[in-house]
N, C-alpha and C. Protein backbone atom coordinates (compact mmCIF):
# COMPACT_ATOMS: atom_id res chain seq x y z
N UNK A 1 1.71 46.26 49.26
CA UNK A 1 3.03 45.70 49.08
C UNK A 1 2.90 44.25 48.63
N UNK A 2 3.56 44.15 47.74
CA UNK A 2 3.74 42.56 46.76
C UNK A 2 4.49 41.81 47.87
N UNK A 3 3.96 40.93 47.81
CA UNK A 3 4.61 39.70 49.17
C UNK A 3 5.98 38.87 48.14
N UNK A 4 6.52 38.43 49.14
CA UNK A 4 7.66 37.24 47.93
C UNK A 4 7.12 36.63 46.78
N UNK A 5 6.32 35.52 46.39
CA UNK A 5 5.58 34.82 45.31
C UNK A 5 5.45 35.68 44.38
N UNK A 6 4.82 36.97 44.94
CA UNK A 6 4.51 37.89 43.50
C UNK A 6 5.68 38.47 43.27
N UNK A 7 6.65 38.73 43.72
CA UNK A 7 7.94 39.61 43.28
C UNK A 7 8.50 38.60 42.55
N UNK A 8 8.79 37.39 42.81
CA UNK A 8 9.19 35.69 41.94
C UNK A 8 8.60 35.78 40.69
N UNK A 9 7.09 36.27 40.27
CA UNK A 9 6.52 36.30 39.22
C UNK A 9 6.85 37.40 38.92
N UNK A 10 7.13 37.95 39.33
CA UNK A 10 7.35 39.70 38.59
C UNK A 10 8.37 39.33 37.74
N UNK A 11 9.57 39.31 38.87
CA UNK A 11 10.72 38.77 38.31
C UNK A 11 10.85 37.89 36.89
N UNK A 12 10.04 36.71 37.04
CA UNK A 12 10.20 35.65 36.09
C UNK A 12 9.63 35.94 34.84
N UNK A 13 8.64 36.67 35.27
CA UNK A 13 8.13 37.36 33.53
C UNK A 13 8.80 38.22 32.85
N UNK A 14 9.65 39.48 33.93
CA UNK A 14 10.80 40.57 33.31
C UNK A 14 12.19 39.88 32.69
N UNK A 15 12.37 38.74 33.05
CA UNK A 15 13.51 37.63 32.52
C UNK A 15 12.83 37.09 31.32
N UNK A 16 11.81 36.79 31.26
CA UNK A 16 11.10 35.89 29.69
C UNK A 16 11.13 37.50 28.88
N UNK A 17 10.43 37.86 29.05
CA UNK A 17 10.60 39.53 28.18
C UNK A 17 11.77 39.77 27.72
N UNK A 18 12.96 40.21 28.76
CA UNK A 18 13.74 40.61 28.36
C UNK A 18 14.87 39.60 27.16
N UNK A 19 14.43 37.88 27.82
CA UNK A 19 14.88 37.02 27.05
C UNK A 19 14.44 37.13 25.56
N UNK A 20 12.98 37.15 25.38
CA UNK A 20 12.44 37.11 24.04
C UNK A 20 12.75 38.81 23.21
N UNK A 21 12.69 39.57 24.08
CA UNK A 21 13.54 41.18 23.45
C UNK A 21 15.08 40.42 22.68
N UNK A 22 15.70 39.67 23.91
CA UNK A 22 17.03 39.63 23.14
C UNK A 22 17.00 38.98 22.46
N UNK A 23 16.33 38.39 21.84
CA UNK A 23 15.83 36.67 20.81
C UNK A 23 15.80 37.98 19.76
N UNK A 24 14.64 38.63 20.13
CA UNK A 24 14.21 39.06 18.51
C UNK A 24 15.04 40.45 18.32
N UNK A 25 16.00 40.81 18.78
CA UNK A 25 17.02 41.83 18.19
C UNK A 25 18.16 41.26 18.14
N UNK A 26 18.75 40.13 18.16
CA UNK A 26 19.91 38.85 17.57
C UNK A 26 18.81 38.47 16.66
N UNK A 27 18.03 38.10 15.92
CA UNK A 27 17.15 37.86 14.93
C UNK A 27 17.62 38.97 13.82
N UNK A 28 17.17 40.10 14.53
CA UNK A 28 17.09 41.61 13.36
C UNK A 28 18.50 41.70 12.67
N UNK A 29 19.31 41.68 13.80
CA UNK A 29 20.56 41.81 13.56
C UNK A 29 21.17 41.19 12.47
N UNK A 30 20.81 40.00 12.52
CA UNK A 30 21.41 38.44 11.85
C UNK A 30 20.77 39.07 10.50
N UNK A 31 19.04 39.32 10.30
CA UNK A 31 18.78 39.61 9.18
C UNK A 31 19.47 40.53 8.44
N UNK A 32 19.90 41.48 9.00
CA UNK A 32 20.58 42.78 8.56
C UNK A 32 21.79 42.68 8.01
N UNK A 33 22.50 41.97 8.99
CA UNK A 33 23.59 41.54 8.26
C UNK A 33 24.12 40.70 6.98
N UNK A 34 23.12 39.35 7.40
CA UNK A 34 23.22 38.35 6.50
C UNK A 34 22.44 39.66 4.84
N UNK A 35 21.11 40.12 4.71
CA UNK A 35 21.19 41.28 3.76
C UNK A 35 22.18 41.75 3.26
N UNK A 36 23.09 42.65 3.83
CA UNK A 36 24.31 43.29 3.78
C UNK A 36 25.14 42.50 2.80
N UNK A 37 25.16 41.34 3.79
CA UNK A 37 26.52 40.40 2.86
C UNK A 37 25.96 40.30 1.85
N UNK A 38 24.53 39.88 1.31
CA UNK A 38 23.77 39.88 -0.25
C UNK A 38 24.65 40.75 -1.35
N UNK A 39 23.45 41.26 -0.30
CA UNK A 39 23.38 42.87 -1.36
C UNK A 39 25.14 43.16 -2.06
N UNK A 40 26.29 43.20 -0.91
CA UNK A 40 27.65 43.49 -1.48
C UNK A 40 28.23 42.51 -2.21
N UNK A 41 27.80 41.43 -2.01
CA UNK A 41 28.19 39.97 -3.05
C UNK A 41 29.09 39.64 -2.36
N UNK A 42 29.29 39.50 -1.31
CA UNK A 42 30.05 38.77 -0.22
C UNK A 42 29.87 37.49 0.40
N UNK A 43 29.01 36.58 -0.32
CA UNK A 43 28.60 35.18 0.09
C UNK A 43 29.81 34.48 0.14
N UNK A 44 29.35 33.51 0.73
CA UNK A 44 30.59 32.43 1.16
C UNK A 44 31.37 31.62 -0.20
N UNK A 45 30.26 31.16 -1.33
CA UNK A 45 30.73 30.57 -2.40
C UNK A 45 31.24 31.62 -3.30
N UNK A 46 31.35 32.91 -3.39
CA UNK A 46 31.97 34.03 -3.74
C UNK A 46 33.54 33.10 -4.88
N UNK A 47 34.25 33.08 -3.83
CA UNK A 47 35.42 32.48 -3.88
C UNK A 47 35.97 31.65 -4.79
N UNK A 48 35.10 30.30 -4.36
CA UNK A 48 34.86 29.14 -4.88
C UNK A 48 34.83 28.97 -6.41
N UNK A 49 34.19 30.36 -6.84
CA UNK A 49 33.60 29.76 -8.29
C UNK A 49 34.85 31.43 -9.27
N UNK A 50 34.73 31.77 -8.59
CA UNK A 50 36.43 32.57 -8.88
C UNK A 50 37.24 31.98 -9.93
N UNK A 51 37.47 32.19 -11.36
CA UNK A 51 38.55 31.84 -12.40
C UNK A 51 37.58 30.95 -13.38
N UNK A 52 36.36 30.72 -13.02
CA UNK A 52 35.38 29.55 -14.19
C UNK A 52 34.90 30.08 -14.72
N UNK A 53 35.44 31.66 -15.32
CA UNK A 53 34.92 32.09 -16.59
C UNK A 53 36.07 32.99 -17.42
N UNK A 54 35.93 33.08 -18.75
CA UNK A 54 36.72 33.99 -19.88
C UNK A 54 36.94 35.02 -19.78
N UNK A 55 37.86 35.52 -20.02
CA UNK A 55 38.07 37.40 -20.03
C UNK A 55 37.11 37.46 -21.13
N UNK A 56 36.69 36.86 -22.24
CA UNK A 56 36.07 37.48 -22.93
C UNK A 56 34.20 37.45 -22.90
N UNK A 57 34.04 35.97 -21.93
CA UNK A 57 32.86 36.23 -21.28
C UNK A 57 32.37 36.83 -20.34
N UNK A 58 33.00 37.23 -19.79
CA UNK A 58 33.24 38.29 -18.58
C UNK A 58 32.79 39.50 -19.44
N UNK A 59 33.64 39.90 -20.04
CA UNK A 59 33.42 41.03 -21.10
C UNK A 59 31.84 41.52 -21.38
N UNK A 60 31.32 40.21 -22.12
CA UNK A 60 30.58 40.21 -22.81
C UNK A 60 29.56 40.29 -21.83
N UNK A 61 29.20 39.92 -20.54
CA UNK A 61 28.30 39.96 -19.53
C UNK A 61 27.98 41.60 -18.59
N UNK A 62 29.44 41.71 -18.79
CA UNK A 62 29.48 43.12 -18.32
C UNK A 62 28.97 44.41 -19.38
N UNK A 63 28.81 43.98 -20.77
CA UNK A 63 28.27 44.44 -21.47
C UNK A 63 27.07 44.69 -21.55
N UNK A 64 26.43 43.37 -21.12
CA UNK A 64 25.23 42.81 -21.06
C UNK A 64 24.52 43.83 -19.74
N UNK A 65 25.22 43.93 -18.83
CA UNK A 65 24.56 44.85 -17.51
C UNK A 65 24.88 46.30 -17.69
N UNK A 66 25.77 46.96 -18.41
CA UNK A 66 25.76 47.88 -18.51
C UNK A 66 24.53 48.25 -19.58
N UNK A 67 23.99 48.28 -20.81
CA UNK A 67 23.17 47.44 -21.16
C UNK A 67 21.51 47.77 -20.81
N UNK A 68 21.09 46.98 -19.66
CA UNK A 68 20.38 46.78 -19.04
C UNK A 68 20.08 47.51 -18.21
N UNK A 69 21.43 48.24 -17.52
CA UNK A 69 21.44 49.52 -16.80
C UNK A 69 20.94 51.16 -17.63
N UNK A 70 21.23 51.14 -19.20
CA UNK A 70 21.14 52.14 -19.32
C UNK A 70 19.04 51.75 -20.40
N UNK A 71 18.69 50.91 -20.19
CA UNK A 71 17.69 50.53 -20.62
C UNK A 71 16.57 50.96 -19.74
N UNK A 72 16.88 50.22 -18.59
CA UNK A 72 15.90 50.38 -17.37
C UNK A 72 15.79 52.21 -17.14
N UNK A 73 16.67 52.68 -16.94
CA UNK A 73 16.90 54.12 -16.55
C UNK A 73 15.95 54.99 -17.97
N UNK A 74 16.29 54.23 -18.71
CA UNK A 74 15.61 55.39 -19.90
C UNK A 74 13.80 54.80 -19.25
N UNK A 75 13.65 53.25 -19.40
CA UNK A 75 12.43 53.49 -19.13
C UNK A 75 11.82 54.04 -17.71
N UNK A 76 12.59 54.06 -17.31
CA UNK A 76 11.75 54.76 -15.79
C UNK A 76 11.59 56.05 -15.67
N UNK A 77 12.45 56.24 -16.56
CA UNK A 77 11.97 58.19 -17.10
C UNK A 77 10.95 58.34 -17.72
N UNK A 78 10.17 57.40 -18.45
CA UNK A 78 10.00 57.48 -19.83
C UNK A 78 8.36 56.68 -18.63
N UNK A 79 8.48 56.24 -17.98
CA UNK A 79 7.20 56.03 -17.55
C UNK A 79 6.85 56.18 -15.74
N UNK A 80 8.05 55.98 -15.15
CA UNK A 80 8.31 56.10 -13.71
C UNK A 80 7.49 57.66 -12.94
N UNK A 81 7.12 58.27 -13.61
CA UNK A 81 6.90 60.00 -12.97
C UNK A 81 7.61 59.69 -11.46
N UNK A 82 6.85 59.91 -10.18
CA UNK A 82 7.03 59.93 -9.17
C UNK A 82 7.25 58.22 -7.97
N UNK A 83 6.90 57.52 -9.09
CA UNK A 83 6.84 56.46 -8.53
C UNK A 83 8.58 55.79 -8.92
N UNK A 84 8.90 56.53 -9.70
CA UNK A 84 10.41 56.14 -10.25
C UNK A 84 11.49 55.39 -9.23
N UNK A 85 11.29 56.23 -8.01
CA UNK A 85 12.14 56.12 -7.25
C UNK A 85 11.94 54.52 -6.46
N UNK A 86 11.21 54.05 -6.45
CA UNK A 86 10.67 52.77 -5.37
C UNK A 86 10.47 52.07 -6.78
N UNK A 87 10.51 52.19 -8.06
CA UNK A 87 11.11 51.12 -9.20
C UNK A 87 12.19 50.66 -9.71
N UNK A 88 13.04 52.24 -9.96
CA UNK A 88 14.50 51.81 -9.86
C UNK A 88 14.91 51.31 -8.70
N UNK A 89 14.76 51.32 -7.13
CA UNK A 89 15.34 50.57 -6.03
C UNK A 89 14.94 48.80 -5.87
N UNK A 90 13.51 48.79 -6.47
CA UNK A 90 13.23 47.43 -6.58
C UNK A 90 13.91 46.97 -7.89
N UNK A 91 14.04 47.46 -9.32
CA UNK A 91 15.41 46.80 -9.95
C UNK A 91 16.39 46.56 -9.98
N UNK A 92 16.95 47.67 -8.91
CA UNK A 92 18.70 47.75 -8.87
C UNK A 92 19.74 47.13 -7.80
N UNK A 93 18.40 46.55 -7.45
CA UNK A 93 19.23 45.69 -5.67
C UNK A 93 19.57 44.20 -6.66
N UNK A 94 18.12 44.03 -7.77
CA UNK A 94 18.80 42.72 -8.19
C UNK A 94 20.18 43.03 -9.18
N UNK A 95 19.90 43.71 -10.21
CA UNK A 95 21.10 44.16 -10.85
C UNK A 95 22.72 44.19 -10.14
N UNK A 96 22.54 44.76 -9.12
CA UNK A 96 24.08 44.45 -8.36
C UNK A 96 23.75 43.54 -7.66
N UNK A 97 23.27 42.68 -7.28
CA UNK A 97 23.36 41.27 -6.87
C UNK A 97 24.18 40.57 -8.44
N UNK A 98 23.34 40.55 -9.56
CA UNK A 98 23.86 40.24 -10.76
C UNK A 98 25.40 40.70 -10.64
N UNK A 99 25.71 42.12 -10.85
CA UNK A 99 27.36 42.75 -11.12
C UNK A 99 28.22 41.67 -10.02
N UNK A 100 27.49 41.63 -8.88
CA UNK A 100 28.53 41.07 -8.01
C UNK A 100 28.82 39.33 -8.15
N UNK A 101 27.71 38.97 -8.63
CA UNK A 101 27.72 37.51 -9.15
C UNK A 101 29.03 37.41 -10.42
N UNK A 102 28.70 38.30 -11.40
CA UNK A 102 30.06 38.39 -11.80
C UNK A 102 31.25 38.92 -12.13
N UNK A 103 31.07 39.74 -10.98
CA UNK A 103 32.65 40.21 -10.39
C UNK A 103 33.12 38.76 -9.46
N UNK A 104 32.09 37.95 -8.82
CA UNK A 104 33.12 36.85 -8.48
C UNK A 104 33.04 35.42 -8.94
N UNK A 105 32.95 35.71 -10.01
CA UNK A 105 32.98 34.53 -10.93
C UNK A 105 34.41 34.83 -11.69
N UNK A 106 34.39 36.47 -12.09
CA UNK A 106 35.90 36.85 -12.91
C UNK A 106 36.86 37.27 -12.45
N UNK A 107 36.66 36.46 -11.30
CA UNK A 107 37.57 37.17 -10.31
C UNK A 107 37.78 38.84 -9.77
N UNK A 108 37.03 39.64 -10.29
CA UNK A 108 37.01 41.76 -10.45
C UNK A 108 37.31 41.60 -9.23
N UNK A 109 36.85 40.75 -8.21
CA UNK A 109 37.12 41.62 -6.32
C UNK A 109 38.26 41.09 -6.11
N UNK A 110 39.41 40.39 -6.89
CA UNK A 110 40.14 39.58 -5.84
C UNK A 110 41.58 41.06 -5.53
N UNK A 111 42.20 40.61 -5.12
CA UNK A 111 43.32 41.53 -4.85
C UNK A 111 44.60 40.57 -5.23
N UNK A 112 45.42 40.12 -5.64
CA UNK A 112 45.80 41.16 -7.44
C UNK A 112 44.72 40.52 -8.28
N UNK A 113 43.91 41.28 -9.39
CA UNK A 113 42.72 40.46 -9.64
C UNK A 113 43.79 39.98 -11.05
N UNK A 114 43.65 38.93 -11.41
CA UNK A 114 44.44 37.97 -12.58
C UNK A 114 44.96 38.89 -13.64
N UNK A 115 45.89 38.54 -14.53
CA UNK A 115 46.40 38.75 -15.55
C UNK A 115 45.22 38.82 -16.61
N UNK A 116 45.18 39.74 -17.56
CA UNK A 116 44.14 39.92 -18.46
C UNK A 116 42.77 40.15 -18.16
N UNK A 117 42.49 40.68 -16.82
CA UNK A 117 41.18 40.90 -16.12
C UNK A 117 41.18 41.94 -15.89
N UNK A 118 42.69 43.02 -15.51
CA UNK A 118 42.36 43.98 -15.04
C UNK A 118 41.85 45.21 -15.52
N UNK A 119 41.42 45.35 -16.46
CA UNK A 119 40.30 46.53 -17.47
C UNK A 119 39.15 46.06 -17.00
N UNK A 120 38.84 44.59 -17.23
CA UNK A 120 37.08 44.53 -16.95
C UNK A 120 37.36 44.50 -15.03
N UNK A 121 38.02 44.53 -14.18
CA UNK A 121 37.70 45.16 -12.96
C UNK A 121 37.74 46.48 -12.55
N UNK A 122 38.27 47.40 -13.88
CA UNK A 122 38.15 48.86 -13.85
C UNK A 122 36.45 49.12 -14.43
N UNK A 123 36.59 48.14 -15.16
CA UNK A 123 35.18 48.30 -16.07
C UNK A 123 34.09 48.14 -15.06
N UNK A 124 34.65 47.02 -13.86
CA UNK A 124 33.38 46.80 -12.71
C UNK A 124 33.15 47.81 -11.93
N UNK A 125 34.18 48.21 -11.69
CA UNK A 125 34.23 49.42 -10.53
C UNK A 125 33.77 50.53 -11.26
N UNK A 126 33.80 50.84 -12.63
CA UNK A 126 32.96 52.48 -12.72
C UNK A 126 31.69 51.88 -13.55
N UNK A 127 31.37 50.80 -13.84
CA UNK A 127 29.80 50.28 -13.59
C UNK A 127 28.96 50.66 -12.32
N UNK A 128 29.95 50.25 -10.64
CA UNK A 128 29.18 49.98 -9.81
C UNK A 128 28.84 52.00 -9.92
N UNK A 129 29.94 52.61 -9.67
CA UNK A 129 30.06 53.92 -9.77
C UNK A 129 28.56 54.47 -10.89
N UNK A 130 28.66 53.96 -12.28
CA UNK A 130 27.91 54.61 -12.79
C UNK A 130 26.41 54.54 -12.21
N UNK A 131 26.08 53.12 -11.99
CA UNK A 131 25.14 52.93 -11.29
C UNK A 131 24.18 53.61 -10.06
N UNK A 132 25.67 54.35 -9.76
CA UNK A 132 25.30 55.14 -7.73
C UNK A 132 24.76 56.17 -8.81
N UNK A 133 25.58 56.65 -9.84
CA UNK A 133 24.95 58.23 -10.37
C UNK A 133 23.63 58.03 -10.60
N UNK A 134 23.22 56.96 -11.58
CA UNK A 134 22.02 57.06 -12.32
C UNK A 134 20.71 56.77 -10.95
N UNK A 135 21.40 56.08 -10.23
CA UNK A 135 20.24 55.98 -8.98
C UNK A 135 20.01 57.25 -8.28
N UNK A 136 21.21 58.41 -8.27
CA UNK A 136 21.10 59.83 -8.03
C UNK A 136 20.06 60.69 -8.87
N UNK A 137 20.16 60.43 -9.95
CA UNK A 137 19.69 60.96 -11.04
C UNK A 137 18.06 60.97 -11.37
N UNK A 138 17.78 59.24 -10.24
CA UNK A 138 16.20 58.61 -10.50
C UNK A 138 15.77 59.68 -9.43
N UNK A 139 16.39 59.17 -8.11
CA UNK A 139 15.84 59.52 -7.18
C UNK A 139 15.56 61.48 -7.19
N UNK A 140 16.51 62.10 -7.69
CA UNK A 140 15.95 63.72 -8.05
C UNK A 140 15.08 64.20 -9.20
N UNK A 141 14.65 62.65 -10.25
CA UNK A 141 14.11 62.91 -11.15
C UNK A 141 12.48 62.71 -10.42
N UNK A 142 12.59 61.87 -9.66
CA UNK A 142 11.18 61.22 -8.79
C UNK A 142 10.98 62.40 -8.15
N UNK A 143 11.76 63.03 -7.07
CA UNK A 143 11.08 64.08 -6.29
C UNK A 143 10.92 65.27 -7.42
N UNK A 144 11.95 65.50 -7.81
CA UNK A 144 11.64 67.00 -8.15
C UNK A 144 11.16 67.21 -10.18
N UNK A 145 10.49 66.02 -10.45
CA UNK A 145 10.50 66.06 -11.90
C UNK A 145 9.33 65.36 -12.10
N UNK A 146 9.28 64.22 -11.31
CA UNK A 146 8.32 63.31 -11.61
C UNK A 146 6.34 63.63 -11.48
N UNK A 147 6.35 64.35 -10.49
CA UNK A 147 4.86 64.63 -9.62
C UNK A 147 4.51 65.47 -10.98
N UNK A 148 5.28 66.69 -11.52
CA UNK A 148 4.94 67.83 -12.48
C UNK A 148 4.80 66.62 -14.00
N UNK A 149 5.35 66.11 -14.31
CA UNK A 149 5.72 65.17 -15.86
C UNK A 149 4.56 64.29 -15.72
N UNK A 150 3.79 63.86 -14.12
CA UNK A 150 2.06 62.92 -14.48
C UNK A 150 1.52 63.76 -14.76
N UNK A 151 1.41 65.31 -14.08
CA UNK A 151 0.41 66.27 -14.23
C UNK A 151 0.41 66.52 -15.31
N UNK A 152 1.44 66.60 -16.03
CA UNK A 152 0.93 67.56 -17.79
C UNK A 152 0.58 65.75 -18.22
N UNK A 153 0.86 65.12 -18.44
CA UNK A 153 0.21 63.98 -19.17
C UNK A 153 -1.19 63.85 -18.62
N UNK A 154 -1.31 63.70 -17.24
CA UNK A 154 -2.96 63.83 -17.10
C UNK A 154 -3.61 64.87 -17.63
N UNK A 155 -3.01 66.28 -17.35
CA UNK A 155 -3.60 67.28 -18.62
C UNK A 155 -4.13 67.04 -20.03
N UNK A 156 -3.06 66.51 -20.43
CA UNK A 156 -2.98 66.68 -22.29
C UNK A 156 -3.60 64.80 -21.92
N UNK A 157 -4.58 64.40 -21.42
CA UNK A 157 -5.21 62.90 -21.69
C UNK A 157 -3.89 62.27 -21.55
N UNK A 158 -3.11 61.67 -21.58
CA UNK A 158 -2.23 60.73 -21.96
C UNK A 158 -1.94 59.60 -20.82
N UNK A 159 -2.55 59.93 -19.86
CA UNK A 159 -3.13 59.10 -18.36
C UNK A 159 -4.81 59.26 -17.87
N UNK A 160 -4.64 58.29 -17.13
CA UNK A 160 -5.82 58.12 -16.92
C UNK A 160 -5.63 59.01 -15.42
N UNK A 161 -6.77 59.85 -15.28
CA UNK A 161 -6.76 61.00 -13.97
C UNK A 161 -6.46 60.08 -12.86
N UNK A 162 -5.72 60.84 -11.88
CA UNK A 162 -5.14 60.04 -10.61
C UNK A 162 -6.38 60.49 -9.96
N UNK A 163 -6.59 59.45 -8.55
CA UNK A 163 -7.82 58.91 -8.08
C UNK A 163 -7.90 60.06 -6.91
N UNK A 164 -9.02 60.12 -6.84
CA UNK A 164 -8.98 61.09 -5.52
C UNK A 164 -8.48 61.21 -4.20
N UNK A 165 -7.92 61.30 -3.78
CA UNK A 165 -7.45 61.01 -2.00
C UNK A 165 -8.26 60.74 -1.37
N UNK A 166 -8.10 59.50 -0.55
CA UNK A 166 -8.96 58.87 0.78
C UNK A 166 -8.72 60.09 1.64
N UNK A 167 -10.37 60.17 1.88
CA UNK A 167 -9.96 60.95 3.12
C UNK A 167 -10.82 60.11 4.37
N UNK A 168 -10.17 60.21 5.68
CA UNK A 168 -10.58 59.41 6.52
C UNK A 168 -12.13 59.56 6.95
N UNK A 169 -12.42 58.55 7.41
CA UNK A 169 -14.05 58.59 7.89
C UNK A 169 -14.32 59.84 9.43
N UNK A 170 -15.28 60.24 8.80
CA UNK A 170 -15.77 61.43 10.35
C UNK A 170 -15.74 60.19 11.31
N UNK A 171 -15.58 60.63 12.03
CA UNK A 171 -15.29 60.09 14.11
C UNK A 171 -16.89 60.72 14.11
N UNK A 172 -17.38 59.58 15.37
CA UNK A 172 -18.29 60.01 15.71
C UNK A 172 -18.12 61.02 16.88
């Protein structure tokens, strides 16, 4: 049986633990969130910079990402096989960081969004839309298209043969 002193230390270490547990899941949290707000283009200066651009530069930018969207997608077909899926996700988080940069520059998120804006905030919204498809489109092209489309190119030479599998070391 633990005498008083040691139950005091018991105690005082299950309080630092549980303190530093709650430290570092208010940490996770914060990261997660503050992410979140990124990723949706929900930053604080959002607002701020709202109306400091042209309907017709607006236009022309949204051109510019649609664009870019249907560029990337051809090449990740065109070279992505199975790895497609973890290329388009590492391009497309910046890309809508971009859309959302200027959707709030042209005001697209506000609610009533301005006079002479409201096509290019229809135009934003089935961008973001087209976007969800073509990321549908990677991600079933990666599993179920991609693994078979290296194999015939490693067949017919047109890659260099994929490497053999590690296999783990014998245990003694």
């Amino acid at each position: 049986m633990a005498g008083p002193s040691a139950r005091g230390i018991h105690l005082t270490l299950l309080s630092l633990y549980l303190a530093v547990a709650a430290v570092f899941v208010g940490l996770i949290g914060r990261g997660i969130t503050l992410s979140i707000i990124e990723e949706m283009g929900l930053g604080a200066g959002q607002a701020s910079r709202c109306g400091a651009r042209t309907s017709q530069s607006c236009q022309e930018e949204l051109v510019d990402l649609r664009r870019e969207l249907d560029v990337k997608l051809a090449e990740i077909e065109r070279t992505g096989g199975s790895r497609a899926e973890r290329l388009w996700d590492e391009w497309s988080a910046g890309w809508r960081r971009e859309l959302g940069r200027v959707a709030g520059e042209c005001c697209l998120d506000q609610t009533p969004v301005p006079e002479g804006f409201r096509t290019l905030a229809l135009a934003e919204r089935d961008l973001r839309q087209l976007e969800a498809l073509y990321t549908t489109h990677v991600v079933q092209y990666a599993r179920e298209i991609g693994d078979k489309a290296e194999a015939v190119d490693r067949e017919l030479g047109l890659t260099a043969p994929a490497p053999p599998p590690r296999s783990a070391p014998a245990r003694p």
